[in-house]
PDB file of N, CA and C in Angstrom:
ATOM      1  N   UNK A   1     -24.259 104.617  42.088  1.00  0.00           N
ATOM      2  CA  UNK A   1     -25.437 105.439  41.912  1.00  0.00           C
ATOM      3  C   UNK A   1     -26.621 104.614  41.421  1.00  0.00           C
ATOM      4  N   UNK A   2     -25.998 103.900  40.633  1.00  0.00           N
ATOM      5  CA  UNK A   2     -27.416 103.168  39.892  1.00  0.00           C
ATOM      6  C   UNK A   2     -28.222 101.811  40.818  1.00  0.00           C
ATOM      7  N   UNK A   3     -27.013 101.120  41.794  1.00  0.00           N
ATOM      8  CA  UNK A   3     -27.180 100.371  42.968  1.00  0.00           C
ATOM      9  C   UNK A   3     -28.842 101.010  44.055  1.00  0.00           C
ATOM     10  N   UNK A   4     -28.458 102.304  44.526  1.00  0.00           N
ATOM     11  CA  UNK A   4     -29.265 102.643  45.049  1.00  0.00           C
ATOM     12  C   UNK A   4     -30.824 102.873  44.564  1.00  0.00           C
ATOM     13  N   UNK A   5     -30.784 103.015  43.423  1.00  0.00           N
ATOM     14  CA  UNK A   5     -32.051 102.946  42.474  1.00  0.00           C
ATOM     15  C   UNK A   5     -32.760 101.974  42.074  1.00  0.00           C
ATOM     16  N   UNK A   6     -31.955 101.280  41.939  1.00  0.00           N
ATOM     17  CA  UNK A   6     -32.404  99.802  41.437  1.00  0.00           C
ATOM     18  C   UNK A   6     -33.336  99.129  42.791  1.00  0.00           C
ATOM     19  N   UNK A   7     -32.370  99.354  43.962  1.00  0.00           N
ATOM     20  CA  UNK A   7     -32.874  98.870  45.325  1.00  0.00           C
ATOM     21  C   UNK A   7     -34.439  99.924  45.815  1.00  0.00           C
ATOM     22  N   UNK A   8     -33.933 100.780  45.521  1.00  0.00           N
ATOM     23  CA  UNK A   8     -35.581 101.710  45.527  1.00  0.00           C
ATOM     24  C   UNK A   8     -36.569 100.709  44.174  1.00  0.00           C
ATOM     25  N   UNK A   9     -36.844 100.692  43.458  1.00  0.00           N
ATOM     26  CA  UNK A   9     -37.262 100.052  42.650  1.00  0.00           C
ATOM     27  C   UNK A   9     -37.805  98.626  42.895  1.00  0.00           C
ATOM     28  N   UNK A  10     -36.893  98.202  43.332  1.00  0.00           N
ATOM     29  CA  UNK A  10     -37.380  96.687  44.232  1.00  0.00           C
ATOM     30  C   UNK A  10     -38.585  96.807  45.242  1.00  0.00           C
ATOM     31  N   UNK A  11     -37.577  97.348  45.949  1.00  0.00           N
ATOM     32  CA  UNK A  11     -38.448  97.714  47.462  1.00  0.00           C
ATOM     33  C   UNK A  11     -40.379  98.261  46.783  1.00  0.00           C
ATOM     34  N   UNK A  12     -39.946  98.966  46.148  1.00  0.00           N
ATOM     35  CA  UNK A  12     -41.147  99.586  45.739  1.00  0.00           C
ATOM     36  C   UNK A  12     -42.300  98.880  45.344  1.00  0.00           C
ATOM     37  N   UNK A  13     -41.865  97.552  44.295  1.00  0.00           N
ATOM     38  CA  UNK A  13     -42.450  96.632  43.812  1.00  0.00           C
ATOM     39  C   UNK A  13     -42.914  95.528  44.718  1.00  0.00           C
ATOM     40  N   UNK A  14     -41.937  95.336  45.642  1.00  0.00           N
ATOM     41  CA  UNK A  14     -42.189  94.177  46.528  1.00  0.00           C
ATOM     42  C   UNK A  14     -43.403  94.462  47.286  1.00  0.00           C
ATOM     43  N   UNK A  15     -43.805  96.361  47.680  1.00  0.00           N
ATOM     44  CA  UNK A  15     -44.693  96.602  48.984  1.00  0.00           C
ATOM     45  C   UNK A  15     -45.842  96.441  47.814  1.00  0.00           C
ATOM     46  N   UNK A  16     -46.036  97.204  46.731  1.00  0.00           N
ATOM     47  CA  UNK A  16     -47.463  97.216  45.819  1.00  0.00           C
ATOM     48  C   UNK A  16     -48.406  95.954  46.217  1.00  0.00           C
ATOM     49  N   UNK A  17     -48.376  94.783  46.015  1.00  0.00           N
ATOM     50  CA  UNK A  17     -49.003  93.781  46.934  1.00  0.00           C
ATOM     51  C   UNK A  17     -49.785  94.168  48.119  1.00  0.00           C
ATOM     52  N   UNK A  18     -48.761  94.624  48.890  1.00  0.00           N
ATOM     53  CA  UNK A  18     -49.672  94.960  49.976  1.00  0.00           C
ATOM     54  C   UNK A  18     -50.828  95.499  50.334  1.00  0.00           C
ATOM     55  N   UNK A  19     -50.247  96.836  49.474  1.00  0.00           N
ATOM     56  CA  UNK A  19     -51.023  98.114  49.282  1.00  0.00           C
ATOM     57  C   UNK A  19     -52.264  98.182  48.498  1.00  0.00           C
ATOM     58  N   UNK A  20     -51.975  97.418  47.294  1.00  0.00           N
ATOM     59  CA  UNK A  20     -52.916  97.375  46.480  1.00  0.00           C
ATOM     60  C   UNK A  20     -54.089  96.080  47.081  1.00  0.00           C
ATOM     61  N   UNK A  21     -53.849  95.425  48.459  1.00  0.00           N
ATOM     62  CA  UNK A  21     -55.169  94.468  48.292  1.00  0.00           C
ATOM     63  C   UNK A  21     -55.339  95.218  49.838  1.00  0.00           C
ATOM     64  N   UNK A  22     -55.510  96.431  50.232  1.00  0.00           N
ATOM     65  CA  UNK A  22     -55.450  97.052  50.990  1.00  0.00           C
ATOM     66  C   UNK A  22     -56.756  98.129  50.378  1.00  0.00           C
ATOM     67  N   UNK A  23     -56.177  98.371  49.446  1.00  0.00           N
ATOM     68  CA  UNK A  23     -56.927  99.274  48.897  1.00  0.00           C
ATOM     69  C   UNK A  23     -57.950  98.614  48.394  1.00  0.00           C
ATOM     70  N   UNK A  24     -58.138  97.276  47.882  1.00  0.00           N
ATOM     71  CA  UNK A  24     -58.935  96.073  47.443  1.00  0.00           C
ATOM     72  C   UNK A  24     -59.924  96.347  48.982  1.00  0.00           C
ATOM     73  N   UNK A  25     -59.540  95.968  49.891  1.00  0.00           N
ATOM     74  CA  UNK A  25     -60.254  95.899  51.230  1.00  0.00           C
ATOM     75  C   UNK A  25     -61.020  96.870  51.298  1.00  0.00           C
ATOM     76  N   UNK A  26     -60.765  97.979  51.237  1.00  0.00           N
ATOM     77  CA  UNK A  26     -60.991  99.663  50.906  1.00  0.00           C
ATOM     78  C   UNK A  26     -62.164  99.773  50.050  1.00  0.00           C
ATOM     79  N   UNK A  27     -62.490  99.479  48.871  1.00  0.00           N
ATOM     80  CA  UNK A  27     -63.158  99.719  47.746  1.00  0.00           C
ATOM     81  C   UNK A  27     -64.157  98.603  47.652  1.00  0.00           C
ATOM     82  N   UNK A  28     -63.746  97.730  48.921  1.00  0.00           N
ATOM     83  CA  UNK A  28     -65.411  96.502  48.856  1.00  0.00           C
ATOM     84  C   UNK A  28     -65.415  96.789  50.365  1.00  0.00           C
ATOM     85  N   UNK A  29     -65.621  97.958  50.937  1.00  0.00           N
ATOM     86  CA  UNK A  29     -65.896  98.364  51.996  1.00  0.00           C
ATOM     87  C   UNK A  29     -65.053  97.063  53.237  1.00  0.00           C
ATOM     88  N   UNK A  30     -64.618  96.600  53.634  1.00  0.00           N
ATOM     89  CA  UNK A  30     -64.156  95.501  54.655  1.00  0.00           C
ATOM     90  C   UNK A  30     -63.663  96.478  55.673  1.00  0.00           C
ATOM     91  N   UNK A  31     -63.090  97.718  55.063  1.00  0.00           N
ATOM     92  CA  UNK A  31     -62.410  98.377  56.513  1.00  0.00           C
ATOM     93  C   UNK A  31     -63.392  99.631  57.035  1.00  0.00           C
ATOM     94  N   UNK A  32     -64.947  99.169  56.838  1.00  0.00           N
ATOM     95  CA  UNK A  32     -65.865  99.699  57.523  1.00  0.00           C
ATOM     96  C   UNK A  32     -65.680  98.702  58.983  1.00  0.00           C
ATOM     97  N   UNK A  33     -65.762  97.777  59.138  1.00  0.00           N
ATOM     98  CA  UNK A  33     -65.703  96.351  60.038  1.00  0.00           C
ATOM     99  C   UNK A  33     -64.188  96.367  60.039  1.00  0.00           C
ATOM    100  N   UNK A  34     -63.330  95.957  59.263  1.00  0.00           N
ATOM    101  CA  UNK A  34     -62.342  95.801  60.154  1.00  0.00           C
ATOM    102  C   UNK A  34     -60.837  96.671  59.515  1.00  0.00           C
ATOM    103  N   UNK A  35     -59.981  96.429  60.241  1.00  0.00           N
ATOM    104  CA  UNK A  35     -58.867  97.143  60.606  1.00  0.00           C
ATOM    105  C   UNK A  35     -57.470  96.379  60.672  1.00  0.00           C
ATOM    106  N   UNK A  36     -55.857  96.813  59.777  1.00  0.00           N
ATOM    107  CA  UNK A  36     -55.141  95.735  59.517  1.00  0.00           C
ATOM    108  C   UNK A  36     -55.326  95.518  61.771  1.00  0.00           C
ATOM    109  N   UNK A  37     -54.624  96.197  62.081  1.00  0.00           N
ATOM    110  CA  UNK A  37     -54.177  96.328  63.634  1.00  0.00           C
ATOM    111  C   UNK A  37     -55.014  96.486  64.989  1.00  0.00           C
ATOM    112  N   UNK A  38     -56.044  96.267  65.065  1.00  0.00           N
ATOM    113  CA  UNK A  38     -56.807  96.944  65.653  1.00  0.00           C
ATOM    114  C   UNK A  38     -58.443  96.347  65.470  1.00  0.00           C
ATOM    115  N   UNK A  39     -59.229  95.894  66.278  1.00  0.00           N
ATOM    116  CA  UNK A  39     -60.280  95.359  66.450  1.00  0.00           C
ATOM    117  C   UNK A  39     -61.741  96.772  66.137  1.00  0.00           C
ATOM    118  N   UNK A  40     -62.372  96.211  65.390  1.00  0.00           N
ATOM    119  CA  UNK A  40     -63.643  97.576  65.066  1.00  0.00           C
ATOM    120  C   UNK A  40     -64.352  96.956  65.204  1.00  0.00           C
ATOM    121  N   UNK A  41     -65.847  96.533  64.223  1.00  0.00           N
ATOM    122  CA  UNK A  41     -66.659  96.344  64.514  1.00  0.00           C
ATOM    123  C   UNK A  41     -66.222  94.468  64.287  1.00  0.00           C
ATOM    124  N   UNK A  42     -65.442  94.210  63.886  1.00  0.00           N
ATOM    125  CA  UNK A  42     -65.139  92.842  63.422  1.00  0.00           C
ATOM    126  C   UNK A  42     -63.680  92.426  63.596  1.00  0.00           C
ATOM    127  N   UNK A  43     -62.681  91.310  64.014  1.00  0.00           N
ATOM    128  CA  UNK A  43     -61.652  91.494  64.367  1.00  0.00           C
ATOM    129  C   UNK A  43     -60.229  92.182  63.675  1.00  0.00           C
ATOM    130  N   UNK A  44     -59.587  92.408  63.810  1.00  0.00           N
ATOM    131  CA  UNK A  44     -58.370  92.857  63.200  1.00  0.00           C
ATOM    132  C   UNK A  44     -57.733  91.682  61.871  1.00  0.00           C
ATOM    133  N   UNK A  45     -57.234  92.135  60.959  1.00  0.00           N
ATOM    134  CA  UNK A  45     -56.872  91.313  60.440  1.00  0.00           C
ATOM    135  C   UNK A  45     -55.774  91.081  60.912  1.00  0.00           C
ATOM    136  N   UNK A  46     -54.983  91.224  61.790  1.00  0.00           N
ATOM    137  CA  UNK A  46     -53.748  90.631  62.404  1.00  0.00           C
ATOM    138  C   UNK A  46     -54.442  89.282  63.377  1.00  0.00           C
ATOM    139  N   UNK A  47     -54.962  89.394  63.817  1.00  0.00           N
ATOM    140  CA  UNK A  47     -55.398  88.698  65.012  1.00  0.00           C
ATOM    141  C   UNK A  47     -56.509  87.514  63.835  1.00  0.00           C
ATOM    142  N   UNK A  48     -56.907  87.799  62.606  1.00  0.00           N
ATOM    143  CA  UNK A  48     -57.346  86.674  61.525  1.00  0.00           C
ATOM    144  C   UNK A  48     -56.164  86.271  61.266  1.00  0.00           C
ATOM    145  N   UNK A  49     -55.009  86.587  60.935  1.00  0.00           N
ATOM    146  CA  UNK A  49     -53.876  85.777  60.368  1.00  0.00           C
ATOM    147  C   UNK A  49     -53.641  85.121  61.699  1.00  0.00           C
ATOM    148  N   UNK A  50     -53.051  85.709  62.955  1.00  0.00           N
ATOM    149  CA  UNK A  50     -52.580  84.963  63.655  1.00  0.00           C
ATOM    150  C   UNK A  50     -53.517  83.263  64.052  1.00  0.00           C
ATOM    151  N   UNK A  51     -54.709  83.357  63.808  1.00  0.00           N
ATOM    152  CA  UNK A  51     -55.807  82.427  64.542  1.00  0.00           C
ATOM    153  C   UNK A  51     -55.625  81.883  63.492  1.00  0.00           C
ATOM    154  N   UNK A  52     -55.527  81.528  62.228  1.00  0.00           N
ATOM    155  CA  UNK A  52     -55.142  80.829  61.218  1.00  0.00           C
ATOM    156  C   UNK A  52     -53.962  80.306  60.730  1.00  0.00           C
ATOM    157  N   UNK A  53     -53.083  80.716  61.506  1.00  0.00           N
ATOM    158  CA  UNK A  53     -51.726  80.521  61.450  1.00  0.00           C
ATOM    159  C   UNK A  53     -51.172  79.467  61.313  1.00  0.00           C
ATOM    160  N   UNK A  54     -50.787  78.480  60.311  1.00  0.00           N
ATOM    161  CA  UNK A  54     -50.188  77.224  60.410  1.00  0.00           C
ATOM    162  C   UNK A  54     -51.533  76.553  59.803  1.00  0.00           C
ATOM    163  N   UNK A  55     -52.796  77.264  59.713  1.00  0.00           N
ATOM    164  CA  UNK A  55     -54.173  76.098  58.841  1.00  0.00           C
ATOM    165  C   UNK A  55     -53.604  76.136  57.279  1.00  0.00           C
ATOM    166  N   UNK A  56     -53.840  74.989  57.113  1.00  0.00           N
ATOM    167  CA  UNK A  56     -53.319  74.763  55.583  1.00  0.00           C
ATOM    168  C   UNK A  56     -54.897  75.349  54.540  1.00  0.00           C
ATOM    169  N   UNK A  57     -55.399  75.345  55.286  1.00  0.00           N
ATOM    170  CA  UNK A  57     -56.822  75.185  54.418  1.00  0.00           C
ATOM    171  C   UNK A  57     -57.249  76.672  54.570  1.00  0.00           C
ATOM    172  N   UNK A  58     -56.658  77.301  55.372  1.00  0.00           N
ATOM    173  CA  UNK A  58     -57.216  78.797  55.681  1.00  0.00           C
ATOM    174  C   UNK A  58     -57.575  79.768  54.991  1.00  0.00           C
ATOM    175  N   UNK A  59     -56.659  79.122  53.845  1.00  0.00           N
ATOM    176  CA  UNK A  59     -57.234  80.468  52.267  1.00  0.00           C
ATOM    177  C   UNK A  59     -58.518  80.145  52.036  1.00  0.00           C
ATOM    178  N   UNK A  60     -58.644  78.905  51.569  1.00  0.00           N
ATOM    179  CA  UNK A  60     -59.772  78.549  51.136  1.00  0.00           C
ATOM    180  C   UNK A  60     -61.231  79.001  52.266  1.00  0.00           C
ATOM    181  N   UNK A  61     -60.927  78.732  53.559  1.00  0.00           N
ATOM    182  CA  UNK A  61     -61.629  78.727  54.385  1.00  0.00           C
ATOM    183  C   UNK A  61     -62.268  80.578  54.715  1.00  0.00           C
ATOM    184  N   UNK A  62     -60.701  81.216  54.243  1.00  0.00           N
ATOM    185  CA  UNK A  62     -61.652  82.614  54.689  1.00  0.00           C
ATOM    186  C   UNK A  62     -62.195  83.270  53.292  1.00  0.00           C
ATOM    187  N   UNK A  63     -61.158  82.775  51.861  1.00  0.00           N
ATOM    188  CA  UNK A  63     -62.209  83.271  50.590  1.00  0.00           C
ATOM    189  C   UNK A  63     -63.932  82.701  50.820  1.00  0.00           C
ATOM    190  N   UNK A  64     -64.369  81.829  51.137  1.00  0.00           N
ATOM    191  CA  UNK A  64     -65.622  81.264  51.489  1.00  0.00           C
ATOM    192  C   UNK A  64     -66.192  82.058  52.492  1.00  0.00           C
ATOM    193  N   UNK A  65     -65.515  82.512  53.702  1.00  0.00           N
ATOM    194  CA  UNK A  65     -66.328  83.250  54.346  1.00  0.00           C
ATOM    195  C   UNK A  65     -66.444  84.741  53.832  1.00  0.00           C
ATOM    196  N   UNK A  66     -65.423  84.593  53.108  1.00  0.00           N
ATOM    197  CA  UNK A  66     -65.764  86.788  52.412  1.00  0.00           C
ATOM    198  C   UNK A  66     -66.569  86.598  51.775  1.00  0.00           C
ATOM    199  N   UNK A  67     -66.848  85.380  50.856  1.00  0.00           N
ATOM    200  CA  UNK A  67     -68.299  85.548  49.990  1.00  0.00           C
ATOM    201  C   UNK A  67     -69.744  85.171  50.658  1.00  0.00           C
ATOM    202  N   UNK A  68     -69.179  83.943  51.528  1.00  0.00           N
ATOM    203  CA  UNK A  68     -70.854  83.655  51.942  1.00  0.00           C
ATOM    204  C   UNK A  68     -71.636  84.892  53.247  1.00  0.00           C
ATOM    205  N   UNK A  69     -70.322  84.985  54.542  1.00  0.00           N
ATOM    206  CA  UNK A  69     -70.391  85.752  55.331  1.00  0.00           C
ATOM    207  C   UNK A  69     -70.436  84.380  56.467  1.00  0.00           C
ATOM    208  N   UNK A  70     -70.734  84.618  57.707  1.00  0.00           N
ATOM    209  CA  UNK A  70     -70.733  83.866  58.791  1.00  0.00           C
ATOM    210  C   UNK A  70     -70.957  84.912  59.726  1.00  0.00           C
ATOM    211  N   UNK A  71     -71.165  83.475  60.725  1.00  0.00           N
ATOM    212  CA  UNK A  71     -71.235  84.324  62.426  1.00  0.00           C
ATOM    213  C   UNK A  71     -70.749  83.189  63.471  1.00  0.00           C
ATOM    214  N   UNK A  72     -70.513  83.708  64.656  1.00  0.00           N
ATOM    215  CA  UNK A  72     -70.249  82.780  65.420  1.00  0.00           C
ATOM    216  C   UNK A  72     -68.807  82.041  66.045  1.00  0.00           C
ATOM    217  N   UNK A  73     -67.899  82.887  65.065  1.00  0.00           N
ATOM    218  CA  UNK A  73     -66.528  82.296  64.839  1.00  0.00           C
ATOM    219  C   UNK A  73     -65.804  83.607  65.876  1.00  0.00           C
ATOM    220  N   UNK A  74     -66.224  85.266  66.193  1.00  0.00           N
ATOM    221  CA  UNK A  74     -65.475  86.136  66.359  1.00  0.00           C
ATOM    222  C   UNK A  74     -66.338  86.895  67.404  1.00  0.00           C
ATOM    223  N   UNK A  75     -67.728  86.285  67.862  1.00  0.00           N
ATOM    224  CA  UNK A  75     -68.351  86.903  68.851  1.00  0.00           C
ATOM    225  C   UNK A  75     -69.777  86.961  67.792  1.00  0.00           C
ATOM    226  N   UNK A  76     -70.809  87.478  68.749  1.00  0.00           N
ATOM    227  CA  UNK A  76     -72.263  87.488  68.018  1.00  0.00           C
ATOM    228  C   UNK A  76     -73.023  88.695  66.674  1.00  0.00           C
ATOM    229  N   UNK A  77     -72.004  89.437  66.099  1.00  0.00           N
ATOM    230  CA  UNK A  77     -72.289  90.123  65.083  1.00  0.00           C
ATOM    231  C   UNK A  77     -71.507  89.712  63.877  1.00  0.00           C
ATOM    232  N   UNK A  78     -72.527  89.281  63.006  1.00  0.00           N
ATOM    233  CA  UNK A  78     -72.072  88.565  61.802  1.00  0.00           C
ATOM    234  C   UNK A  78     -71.575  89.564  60.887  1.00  0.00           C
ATOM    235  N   UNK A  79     -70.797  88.939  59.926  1.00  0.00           N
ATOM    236  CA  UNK A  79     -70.240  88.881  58.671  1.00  0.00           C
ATOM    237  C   UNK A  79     -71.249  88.717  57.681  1.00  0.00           C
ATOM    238  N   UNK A  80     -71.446  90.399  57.099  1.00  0.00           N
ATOM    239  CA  UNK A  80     -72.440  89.920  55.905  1.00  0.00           C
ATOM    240  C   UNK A  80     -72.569  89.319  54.616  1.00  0.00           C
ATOM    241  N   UNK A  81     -72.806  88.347  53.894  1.00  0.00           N
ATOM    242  CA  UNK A  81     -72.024  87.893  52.766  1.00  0.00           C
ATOM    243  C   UNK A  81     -71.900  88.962  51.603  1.00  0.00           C
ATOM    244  N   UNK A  82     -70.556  88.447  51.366  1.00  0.00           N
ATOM    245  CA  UNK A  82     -70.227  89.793  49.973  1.00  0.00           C
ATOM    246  C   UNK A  82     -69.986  89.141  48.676  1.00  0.00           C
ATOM    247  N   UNK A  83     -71.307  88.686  47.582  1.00  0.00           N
ATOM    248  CA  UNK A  83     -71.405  87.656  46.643  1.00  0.00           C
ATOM    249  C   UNK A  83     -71.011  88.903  45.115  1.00  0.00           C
ATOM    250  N   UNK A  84     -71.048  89.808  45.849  1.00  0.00           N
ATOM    251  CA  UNK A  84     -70.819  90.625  44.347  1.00  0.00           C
ATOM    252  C   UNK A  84     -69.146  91.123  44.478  1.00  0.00           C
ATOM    253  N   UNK A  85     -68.377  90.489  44.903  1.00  0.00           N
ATOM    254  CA  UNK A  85     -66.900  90.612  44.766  1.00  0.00           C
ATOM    255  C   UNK A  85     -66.379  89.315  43.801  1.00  0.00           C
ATOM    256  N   UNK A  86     -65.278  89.335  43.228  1.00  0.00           N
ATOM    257  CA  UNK A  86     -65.486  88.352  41.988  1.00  0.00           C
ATOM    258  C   UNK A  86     -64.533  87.409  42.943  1.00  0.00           C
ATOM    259  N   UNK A  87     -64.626  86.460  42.861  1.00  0.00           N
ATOM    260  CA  UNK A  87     -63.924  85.075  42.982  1.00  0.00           C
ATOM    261  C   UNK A  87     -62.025  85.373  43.057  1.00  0.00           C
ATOM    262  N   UNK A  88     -61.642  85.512  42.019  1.00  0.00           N
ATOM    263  CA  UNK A  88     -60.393  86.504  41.995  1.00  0.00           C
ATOM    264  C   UNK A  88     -60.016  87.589  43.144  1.00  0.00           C
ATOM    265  N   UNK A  89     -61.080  88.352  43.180  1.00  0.00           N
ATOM    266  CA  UNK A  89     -60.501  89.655  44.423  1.00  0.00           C
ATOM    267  C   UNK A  89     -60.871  88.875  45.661  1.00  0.00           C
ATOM    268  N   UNK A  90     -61.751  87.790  45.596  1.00  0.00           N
ATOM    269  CA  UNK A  90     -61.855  86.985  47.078  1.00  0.00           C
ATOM    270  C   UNK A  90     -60.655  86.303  47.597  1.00  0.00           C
ATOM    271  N   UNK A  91     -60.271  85.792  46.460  1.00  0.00           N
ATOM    272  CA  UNK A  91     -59.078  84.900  46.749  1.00  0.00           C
ATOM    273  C   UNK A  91     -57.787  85.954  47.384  1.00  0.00           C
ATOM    274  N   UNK A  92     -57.694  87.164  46.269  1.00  0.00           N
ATOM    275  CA  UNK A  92     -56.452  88.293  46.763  1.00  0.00           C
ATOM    276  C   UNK A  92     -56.941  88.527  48.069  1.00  0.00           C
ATOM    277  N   UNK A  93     -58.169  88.963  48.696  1.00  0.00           N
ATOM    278  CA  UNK A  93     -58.145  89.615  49.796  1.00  0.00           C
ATOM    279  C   UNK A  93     -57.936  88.326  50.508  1.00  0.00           C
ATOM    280  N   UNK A  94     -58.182  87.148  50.815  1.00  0.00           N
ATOM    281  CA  UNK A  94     -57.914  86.134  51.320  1.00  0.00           C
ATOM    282  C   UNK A  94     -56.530  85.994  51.683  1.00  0.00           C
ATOM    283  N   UNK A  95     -55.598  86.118  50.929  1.00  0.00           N
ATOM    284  CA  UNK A  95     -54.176  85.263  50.833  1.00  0.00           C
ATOM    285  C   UNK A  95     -53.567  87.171  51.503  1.00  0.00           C
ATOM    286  N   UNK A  96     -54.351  88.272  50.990  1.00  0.00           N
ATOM    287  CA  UNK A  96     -53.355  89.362  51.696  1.00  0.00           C
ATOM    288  C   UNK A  96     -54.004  89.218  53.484  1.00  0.00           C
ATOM    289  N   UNK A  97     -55.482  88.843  53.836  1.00  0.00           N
ATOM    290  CA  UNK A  97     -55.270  89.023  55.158  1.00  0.00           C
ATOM    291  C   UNK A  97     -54.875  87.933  56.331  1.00  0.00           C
ATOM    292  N   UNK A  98     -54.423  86.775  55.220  1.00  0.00           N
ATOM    293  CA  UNK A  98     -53.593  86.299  55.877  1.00  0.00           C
ATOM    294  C   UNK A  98     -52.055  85.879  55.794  1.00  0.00           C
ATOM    295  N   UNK A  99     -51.548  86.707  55.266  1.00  0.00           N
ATOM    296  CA  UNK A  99     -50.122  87.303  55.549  1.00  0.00           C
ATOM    297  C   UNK A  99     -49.790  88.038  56.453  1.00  0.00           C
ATOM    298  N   UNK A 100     -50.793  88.913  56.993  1.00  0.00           N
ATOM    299  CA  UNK A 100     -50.646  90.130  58.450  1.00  0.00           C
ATOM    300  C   UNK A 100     -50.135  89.764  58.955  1.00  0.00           C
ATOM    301  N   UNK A 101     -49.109  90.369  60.097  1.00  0.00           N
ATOM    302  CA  UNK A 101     -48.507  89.791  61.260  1.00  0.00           C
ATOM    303  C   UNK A 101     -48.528  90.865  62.169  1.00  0.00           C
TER     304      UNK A 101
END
C-alpha cells in the first residue's frame, strides 16, 4: 500500500519542473508567440530544442536571446527583448525549453 504512494509522490515531484517553468513561460507572456508543440507566431519550443540539439552552448545562447530578443534566426518577425525577467527565470526558461522533445 505504501509502495504505491510513495511512487505517486515521486512521479509528482519529478513532473513540477516541467510545469512550473511552463507556467514561468505563461506569466512572462512567451506563450503569446510560442507554443510547447506547435508553431504560432514564433517557433515551437519543440522544434527550439530539436535545432539546438547536441549545442553545448545552447543554454547560454537562448538565455541571451530571451533577454536581448533577436531576429533572423526563425524567419522575419523578431523576438522582442524581455530585460525585465530576472537572470534566474532566464536561465529556468532556457534549460526547460530546451529539454522539449
Amino acid at each position: 500500500m505504501r509502495k504505491p504512494l510513495l511512487l505517486a509522490v515521486l512521479l509528482s515531484v519529478t513532473a513540477m519542473p516541467a510545469m512550473a517553468n511552463l507556467q514561468l513561460a505563461q506569466k512572462n507572456n512567451c506563450t503569446a508567440c510560442h507554443a510547447v508543440d506547435r508553431k504560432l507566431v514564433g517557433p515551437s519550443y519543440k522544434d527550439v530544442a530539436a535545432r539546438y540539439a547536441g549545442d553545448k552552448g545552447a543554454e547560454a545562447k537562448m538565455a541571451a536571446k530571451i533577454k536581448a530578443g533577436g531576429s533572423g534566426v526563425w524567419g522575419p518577425v523578431p523576438m522582442p527583448p524581455n530585460p525585465q525577467i530576472s537572470d534566474a527565470d532566464v536561465k529556468a526558461l532556457a534549460k526547460w525549453v530546451l529539454s522539449q522533445k
